[in-house]
N, C-alpha and C. Protein backbone atom coordinates (compact mmCIF):
# COMPACT_ATOMS: atom_id res chain seq x y z
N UNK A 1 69.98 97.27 90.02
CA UNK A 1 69.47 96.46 91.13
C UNK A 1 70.42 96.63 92.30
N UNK A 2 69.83 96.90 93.38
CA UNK A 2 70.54 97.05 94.28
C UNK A 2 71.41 95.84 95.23
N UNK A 3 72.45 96.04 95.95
CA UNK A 3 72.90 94.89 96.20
C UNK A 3 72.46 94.20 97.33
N UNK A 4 71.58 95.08 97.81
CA UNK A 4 70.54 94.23 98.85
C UNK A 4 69.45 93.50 98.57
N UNK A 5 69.23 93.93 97.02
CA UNK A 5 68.17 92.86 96.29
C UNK A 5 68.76 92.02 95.78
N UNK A 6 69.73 91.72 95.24
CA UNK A 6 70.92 90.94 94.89
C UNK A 6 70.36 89.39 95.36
N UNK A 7 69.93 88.60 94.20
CA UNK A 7 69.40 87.60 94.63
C UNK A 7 70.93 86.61 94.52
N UNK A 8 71.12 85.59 95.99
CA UNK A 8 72.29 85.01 95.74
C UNK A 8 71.79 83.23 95.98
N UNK A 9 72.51 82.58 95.37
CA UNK A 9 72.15 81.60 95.42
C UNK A 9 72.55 80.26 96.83
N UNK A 10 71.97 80.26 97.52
CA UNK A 10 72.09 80.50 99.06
C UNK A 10 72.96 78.78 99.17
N UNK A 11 72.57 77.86 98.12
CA UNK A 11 73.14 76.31 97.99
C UNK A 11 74.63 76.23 97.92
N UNK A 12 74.92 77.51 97.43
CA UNK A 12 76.40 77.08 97.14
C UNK A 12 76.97 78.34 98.18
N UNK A 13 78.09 77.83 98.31
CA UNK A 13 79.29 78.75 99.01
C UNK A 13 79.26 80.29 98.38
N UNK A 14 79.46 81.31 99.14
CA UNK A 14 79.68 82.34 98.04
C UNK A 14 81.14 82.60 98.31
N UNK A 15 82.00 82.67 97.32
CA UNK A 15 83.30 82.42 97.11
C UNK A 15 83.96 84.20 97.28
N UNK A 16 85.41 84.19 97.71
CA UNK A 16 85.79 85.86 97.72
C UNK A 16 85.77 86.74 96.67
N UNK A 17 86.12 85.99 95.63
CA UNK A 17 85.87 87.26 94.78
C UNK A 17 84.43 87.32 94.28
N UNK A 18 83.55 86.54 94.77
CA UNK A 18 81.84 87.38 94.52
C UNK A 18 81.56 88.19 95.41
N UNK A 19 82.44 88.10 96.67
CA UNK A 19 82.24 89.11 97.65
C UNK A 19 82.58 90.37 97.42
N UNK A 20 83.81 90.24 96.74
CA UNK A 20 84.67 91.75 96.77
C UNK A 20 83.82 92.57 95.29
N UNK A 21 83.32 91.38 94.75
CA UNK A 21 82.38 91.83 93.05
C UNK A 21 81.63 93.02 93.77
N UNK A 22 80.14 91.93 94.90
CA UNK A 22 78.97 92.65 94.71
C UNK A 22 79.41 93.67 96.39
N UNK A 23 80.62 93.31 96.65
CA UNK A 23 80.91 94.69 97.86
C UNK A 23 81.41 96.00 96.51
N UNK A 24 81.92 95.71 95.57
CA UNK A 24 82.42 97.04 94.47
C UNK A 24 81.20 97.81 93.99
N UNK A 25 80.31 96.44 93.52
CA UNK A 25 78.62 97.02 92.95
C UNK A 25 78.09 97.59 94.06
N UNK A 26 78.16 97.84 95.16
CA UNK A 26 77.71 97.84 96.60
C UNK A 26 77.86 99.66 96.76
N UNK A 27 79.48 99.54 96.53
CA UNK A 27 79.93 100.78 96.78
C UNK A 27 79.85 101.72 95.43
N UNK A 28 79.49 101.45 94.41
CA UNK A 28 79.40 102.16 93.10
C UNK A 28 77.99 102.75 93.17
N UNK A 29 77.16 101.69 93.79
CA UNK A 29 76.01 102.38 93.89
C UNK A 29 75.70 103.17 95.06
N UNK A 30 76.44 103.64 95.64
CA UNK A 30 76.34 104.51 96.95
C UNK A 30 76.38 103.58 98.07
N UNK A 31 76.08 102.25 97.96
CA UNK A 31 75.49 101.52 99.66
C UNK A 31 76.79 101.35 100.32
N UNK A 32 77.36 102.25 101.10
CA UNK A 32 78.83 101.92 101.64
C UNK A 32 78.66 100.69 103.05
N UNK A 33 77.39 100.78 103.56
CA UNK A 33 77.51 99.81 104.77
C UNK A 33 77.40 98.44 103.61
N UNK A 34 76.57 98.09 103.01
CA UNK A 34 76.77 97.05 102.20
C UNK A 34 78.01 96.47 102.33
N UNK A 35 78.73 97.50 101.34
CA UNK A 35 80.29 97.46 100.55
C UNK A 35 81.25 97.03 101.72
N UNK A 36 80.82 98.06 102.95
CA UNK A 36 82.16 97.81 103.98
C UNK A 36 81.41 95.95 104.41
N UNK A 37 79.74 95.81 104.43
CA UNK A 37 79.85 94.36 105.07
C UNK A 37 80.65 92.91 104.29
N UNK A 38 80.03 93.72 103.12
CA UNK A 38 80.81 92.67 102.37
C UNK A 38 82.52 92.19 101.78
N UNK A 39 83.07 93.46 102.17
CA UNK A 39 84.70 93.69 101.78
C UNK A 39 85.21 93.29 103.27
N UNK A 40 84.26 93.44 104.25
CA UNK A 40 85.07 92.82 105.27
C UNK A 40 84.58 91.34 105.57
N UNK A 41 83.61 90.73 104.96
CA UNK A 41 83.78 89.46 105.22
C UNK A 41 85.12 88.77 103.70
N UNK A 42 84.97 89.44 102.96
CA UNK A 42 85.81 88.79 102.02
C UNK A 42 87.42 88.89 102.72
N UNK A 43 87.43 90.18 103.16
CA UNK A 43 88.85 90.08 104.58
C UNK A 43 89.28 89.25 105.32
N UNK A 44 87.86 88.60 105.87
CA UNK A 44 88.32 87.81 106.77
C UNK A 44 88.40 85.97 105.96
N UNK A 45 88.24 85.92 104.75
CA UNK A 45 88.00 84.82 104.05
C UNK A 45 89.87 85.12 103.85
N UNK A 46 89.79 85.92 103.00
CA UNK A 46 91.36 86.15 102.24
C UNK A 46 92.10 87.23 103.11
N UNK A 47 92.11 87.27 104.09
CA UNK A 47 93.76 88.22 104.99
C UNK A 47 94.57 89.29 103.90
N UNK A 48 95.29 88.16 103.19
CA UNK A 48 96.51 88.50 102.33
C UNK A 48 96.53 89.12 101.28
N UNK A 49 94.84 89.23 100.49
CA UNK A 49 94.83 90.13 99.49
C UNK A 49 94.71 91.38 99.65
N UNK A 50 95.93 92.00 99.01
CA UNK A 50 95.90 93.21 98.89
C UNK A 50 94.77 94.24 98.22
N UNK A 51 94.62 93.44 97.56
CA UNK A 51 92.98 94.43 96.33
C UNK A 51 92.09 94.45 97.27
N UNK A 52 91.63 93.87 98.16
CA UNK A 52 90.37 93.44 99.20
C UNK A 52 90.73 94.85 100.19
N UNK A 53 91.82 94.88 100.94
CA UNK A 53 92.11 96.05 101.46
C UNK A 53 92.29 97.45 101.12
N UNK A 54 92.32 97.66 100.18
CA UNK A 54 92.34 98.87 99.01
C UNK A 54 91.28 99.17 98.63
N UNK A 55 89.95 97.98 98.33
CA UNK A 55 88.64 98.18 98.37
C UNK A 55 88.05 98.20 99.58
N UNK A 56 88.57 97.79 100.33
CA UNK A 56 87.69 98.46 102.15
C UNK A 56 88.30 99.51 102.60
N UNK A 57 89.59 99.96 102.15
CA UNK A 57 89.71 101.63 102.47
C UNK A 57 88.92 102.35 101.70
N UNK A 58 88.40 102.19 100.99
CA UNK A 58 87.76 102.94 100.14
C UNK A 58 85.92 103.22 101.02
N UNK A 59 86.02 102.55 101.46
CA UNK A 59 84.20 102.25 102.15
C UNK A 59 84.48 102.27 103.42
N UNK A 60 85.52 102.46 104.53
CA UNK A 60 85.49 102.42 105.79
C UNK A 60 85.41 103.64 106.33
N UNK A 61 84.47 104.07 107.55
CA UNK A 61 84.11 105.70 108.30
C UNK A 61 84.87 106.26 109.04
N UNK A 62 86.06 105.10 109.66
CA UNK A 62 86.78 105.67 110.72
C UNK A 62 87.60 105.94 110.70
N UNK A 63 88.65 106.08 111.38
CA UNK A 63 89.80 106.66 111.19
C UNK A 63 90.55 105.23 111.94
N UNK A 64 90.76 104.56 112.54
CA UNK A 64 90.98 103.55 113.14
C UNK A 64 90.99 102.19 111.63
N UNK A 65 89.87 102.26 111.36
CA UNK A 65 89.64 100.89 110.16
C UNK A 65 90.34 101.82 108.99
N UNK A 66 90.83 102.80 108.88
CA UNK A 66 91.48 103.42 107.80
C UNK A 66 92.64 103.13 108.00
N UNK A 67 93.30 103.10 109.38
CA UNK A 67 94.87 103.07 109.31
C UNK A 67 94.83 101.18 109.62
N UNK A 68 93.90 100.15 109.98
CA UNK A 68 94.03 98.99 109.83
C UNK A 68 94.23 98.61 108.21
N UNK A 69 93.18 98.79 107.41
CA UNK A 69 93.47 99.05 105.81
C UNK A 69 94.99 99.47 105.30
N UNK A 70 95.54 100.50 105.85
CA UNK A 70 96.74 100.84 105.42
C UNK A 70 97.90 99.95 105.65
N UNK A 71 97.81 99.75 107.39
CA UNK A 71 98.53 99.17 107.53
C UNK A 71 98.77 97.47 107.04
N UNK A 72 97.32 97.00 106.62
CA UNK A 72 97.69 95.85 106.15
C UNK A 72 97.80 95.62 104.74
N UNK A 73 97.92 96.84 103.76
CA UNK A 73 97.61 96.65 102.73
C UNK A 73 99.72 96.68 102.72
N UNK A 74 100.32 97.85 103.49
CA UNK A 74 101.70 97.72 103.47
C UNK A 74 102.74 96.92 103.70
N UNK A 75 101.68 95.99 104.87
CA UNK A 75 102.44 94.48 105.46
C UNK A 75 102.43 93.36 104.50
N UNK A 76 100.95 93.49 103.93
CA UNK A 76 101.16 92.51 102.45
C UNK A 76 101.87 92.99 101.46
N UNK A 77 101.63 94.25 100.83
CA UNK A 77 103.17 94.41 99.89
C UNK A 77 104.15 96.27 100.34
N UNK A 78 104.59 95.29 100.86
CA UNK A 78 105.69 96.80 101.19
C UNK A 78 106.45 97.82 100.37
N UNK A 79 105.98 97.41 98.97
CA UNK A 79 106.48 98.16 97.45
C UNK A 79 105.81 99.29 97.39
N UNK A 80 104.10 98.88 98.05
CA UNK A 80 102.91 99.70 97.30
C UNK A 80 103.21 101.68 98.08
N UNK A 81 104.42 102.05 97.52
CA UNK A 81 104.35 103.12 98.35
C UNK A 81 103.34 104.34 98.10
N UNK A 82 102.27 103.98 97.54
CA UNK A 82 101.20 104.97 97.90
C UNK A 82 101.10 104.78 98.97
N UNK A 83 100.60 103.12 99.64
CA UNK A 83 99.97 103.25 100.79
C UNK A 83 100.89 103.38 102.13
N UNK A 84 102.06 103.36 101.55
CA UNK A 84 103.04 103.85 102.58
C UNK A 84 103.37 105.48 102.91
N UNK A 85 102.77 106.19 101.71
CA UNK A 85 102.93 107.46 102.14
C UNK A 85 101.36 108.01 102.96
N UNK A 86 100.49 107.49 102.44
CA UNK A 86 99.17 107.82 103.15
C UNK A 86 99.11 106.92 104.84
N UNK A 87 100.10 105.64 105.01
CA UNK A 87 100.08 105.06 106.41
C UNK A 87 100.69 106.24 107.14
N UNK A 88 102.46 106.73 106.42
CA UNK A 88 103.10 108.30 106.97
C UNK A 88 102.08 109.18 107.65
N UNK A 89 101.75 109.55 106.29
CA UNK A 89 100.80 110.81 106.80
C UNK A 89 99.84 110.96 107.82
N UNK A 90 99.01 109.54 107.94
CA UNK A 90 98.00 109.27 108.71
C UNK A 90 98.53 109.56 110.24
N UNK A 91 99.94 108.85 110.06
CA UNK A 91 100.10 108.31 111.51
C UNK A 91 101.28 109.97 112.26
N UNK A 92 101.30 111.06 111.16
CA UNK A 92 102.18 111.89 111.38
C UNK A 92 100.55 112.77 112.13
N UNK A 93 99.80 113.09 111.16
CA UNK A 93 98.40 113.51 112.18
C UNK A 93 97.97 112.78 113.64
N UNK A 94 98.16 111.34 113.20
CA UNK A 94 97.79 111.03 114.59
C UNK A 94 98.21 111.16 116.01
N UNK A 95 99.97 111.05 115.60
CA UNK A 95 100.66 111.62 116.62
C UNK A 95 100.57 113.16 117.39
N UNK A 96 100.24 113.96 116.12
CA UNK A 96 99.87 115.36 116.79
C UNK A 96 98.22 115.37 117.50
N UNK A 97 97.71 114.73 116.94
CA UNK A 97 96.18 114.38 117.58
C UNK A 97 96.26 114.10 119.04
N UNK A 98 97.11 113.34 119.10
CA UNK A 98 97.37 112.25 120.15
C UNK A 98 98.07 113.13 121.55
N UNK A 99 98.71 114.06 121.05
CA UNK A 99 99.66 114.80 122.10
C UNK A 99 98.50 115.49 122.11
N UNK A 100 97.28 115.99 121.47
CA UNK A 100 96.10 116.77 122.09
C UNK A 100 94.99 116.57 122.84
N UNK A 101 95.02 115.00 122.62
CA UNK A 101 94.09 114.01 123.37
C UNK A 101 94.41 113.20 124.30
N UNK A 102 94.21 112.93 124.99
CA UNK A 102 94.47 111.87 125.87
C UNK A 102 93.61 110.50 125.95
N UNK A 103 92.54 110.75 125.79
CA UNK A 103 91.93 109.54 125.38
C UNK A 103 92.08 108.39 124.12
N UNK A 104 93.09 109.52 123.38
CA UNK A 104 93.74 108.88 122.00
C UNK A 104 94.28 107.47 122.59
N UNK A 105 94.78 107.46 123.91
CA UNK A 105 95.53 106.33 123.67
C UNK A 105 94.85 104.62 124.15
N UNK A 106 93.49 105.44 124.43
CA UNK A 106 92.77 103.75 124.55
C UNK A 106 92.62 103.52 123.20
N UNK A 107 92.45 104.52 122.32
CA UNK A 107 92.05 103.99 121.04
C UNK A 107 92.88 103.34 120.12
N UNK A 108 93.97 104.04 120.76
CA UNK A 108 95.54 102.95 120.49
C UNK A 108 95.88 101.57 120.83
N UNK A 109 95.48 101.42 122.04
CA UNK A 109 95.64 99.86 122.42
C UNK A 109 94.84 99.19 121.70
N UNK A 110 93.28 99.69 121.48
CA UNK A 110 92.32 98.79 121.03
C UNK A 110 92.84 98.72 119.37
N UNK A 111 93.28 99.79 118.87
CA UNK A 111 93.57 99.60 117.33
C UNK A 111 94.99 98.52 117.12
N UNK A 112 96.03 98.37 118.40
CA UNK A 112 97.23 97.93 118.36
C UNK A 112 96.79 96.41 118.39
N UNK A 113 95.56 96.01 119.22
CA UNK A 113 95.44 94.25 119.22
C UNK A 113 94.33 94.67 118.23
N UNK A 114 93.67 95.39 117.34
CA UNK A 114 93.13 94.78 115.75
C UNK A 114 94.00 94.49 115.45
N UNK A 115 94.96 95.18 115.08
CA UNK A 115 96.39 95.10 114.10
C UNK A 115 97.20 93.68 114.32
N UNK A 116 97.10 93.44 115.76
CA UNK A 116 98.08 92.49 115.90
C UNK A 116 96.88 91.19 115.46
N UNK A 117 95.42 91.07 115.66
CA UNK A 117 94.93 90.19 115.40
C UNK A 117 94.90 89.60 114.01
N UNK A 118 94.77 90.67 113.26
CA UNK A 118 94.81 90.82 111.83
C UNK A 118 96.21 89.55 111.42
N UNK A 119 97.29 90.67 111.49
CA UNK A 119 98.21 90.12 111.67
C UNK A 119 98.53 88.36 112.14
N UNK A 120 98.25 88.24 113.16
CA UNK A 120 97.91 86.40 113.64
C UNK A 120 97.01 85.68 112.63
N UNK A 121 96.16 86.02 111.88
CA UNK A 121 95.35 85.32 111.09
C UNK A 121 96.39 85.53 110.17
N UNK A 122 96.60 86.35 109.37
CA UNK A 122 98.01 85.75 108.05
C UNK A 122 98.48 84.90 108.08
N UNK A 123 99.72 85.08 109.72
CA UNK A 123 100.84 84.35 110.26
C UNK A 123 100.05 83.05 110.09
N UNK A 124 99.34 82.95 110.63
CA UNK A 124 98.54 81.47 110.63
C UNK A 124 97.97 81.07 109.36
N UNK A 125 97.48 81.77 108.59
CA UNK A 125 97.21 81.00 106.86
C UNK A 125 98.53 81.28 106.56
N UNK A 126 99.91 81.35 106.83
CA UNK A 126 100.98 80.82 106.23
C UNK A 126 101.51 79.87 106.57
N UNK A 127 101.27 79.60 107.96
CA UNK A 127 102.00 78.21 108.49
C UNK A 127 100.66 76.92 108.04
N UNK A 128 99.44 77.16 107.87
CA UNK A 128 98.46 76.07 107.70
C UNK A 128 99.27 75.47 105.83
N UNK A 129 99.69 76.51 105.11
CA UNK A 129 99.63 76.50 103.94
C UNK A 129 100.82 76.04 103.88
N UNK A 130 102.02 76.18 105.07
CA UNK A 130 103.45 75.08 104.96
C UNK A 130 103.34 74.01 105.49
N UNK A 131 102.27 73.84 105.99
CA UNK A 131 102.12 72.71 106.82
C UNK A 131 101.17 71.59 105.78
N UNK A 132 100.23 71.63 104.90
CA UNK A 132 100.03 71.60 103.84
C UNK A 132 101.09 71.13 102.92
N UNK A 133 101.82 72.22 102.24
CA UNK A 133 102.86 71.97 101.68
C UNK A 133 103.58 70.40 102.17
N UNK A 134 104.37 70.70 103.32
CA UNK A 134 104.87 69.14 103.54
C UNK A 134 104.05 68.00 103.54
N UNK A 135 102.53 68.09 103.84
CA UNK A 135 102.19 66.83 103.94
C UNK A 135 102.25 66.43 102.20
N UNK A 136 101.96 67.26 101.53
CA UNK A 136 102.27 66.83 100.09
C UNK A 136 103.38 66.56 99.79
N UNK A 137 104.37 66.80 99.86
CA UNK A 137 106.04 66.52 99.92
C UNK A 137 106.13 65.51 100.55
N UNK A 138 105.49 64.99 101.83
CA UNK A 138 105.50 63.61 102.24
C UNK A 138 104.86 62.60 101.59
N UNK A 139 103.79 62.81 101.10
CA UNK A 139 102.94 61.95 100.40
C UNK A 139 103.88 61.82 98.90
N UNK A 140 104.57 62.58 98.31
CA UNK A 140 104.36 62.57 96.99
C UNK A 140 105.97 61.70 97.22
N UNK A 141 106.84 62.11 98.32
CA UNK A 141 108.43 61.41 98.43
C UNK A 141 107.96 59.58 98.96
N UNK A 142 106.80 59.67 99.62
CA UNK A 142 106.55 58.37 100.00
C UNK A 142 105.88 57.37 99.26
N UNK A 143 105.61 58.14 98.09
CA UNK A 143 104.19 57.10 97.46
C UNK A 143 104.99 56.80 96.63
């Protein structure tokens, strides 16, 4: 069954990891626009997971949403040096691309504020989630 027939049950929330499920079933069965719609709304639900970004490099066309994927899959864990040698490589082509193009570099600014936007949504589900944190530390030292 395809994942556009994919009957979902529209009452309840659909939660991230049913996203990243039927974006995998999505992409197994060939439907990559599916896969990329659905791995990037589960993106924008969860930022910080790394598996979510590893499954939308896998389904993204461009070369731009390939090095956003990389780069955020390295900012969330900076261990994963696969994706640190494929961010290298990417960005060692791009530079030679780039000295051949000139138009390369609007595509730079526009890819530099994804990146940085990306980026601001983390920063910000980490401070909501310390900010959080203390009110429970207040509540729990006060009660």
């Amino acid at each position: 069954m395809a994942v556009s027939q994919t009957q979902v049950d529209t009452e309840k929330p659909i939660d991230v990891s049913q996203l990243v499920r039927l974006g995998q079933i999505a992409a197994n069965e060939g439907d990559r626009a599916s896969a990329h719609r659905l791995l990037q709304q589960a993106a924008m639900l969860s930022p910080a997971n790394e598996q979510i970004w590893q499954a939308l490099l896998q389904v993204v066309d461009t070369d731009d949403d390939r090095y956003i994927c990389l780069h955020n899959i390295v900012s969330i864990n900076p261990e994963n040096t696969q994706a640190q040698q494929q961010l290298k490589r990417f960005q060692e082509l791009s530079a030679k691309s780039e000295a051949a193009d000139q138009p390369a570099k609007k595509r730079k600014l526009t890819l530099g504020r994804l990146v940085d936007g990306t980026l601001w949504i983390v920063e910000g589900l980490v401070i909501l989630m310390l900010i959080g944190l203390a009110i429970v530390l207040v509540v729990y030292v006060f009660d």
